[in-house]
Protein backbone atom coordinates (compact mmCIF):
# COMPACT_ATOMS: atom_id res chain seq x y z
CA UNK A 1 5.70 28.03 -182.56
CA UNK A 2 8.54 29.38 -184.49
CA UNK A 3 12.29 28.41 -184.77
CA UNK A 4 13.48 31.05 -181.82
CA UNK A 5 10.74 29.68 -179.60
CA UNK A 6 11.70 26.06 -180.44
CA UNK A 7 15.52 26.71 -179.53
CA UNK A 8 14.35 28.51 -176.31
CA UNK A 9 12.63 25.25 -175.28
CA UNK A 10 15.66 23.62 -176.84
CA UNK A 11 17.64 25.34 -174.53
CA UNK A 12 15.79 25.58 -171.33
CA UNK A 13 16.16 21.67 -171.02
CA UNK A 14 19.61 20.32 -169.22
CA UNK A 15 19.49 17.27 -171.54
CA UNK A 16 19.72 19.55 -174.46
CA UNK A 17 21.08 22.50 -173.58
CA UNK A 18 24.10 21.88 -175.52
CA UNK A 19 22.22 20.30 -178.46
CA UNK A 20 23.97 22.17 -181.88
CA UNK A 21 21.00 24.05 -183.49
CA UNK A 22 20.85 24.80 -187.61
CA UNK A 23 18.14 27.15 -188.22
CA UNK A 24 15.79 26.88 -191.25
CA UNK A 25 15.41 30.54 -193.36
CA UNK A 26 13.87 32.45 -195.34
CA UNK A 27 16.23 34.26 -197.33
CA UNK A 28 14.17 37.25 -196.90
CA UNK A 29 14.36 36.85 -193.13
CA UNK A 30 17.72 35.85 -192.89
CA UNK A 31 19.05 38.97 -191.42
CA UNK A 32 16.09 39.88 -188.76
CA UNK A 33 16.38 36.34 -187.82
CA UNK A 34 20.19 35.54 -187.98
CA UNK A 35 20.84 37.53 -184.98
CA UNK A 36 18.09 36.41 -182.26
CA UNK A 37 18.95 32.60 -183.77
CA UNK A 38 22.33 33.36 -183.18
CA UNK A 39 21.72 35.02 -179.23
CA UNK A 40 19.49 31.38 -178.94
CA UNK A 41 21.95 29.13 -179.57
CA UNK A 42 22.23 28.36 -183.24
CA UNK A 43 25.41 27.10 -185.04
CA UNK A 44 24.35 27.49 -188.30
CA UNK A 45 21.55 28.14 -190.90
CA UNK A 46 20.02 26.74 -193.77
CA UNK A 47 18.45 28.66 -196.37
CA UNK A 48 14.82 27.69 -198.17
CA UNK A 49 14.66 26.09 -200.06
CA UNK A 50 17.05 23.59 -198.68
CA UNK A 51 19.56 21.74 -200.49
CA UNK A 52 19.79 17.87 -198.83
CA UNK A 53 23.26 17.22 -199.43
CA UNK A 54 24.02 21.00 -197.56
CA UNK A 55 22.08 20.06 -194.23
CA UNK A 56 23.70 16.93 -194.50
CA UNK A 57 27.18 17.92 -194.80
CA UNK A 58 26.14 20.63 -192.13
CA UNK A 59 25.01 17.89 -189.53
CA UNK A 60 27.76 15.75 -190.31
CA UNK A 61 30.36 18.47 -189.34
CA UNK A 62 28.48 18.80 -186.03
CA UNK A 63 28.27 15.14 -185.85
CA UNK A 64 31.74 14.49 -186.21
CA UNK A 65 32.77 17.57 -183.42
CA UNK A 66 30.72 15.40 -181.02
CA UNK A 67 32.26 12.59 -181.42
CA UNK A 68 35.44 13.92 -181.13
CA UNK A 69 34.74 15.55 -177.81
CA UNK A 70 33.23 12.81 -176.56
CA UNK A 71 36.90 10.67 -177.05
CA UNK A 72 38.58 13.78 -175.78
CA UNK A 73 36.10 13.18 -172.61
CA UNK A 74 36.99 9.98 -172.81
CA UNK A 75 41.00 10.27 -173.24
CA UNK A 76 41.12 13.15 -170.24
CA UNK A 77 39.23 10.61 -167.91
CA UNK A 78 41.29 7.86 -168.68
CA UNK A 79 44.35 10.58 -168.01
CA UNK A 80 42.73 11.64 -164.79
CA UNK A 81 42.66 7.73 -163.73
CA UNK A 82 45.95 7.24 -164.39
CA UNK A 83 47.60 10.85 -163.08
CA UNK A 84 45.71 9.70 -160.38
CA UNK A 85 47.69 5.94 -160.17
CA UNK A 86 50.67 7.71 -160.55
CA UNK A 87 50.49 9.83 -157.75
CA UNK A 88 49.05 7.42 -155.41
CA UNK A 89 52.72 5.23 -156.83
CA UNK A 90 54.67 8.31 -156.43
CA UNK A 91 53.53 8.75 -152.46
CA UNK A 92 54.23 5.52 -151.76
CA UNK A 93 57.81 5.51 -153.41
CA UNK A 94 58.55 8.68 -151.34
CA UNK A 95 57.20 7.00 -148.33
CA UNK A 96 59.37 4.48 -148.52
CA UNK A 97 62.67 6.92 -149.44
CA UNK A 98 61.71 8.87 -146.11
CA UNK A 99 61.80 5.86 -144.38
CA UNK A 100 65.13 4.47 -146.44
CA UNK A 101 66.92 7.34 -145.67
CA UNK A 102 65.79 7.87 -141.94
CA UNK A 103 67.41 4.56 -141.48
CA UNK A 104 69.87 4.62 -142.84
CA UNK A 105 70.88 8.22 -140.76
CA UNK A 106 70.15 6.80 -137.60
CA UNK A 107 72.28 3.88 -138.73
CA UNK A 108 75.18 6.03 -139.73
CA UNK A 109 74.59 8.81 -137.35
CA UNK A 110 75.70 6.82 -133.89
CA UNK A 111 79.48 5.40 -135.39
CA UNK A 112 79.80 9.02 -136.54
CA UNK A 113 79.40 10.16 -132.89
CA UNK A 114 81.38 7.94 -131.73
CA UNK A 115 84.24 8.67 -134.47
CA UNK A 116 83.95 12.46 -133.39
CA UNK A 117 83.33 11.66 -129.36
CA UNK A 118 87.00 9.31 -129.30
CA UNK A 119 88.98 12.20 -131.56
CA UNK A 120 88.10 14.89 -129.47
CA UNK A 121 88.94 12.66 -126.19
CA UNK A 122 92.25 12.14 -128.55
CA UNK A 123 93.19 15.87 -128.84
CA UNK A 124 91.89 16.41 -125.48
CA UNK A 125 93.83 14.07 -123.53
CA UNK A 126 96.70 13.50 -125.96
CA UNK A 127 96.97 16.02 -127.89
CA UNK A 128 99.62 18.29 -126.52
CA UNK A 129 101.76 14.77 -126.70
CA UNK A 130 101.05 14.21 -130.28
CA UNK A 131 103.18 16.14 -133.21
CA UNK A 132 101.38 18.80 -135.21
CA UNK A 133 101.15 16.54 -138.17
CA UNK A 134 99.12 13.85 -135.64
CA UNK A 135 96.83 16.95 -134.62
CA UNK A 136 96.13 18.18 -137.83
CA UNK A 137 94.92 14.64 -138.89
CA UNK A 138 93.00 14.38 -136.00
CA UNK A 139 91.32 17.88 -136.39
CA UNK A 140 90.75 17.14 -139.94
CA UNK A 141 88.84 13.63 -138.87
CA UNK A 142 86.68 16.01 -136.58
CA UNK A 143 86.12 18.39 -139.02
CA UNK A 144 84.96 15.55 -141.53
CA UNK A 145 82.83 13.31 -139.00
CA UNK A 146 81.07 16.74 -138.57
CA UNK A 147 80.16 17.68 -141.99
CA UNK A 148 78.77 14.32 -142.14
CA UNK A 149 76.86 14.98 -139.47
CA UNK A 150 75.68 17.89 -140.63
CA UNK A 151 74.68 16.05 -143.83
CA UNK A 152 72.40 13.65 -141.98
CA UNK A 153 70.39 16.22 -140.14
């Protein structure tokens, strides 16, 4: 079995699919093989007669990229966890405003309607009585009582 046929294997398993591959050359070969190694799955290559401290600094490159994305894996799980608390927090928090501020319109919403109820009784009933400064103040109150209405819905 040659190198290509190894990587194939390699490859074919889910375990190792994503195993780094440095192929071992012939110089002579090198470019009929560089290209199918290359369409298999290889990362690198090594040429014969191989030079130890080469492969090793080779492997230890590929070494050190897995680690690193296995603490990226790590870091963007321990993100997802706490995006994840966060949101769950930030639900709750607006939960509670919804509820905070549908009280607190109910509670304000009933004097207002009675504020803007009695003025209008005032300029209905008394109103041709009272001077045009009394009016305007009164038509101004209305006018304010229903803005804040409006607010609250």
């Amino acid at each position: 079995m040659d190198g290509c046929e190894t990587a194939q294997l390699i490859r074919q398993r889910p375990r190792s699919e994503m195993t780094r591959i440095i192929f071992v050359a012939a110089l002579d070969q090198a470019v009929t093989d560089m290209g199918r190694g290359y369409d298999l799955g290889a990362v690198d290559f090594v040429f014969a007669p191989v030079v130890p401290a080469i492969l090793r600094a080779k492997v230890l490159v590929f070494v050190e990229l897995y680690r690193a994305q296995q603490e990226l894996r790590r870091y963007r799980s321990q993100l997802e966890v706490l995006v994840q608390e966060r949101t769950t927090a930030l639900t709750a928090i607006n939960r509670e405003l919804e509820a905070f501020s549908y009280s607190v319109s109910n509670d304000l919403r009933a004097p207002l309607l009675a504020f803007d109820g009695l003025s209008k009784a005032l300029v209905d009933e008394y109103g041709d009585r009272l001077d045009k400064k009394a009016r305007d103040y009164l038509h101004r109150m209305r006018r304010a009582s229903q803005r804040m209405t409006s607010l609250l819905d």
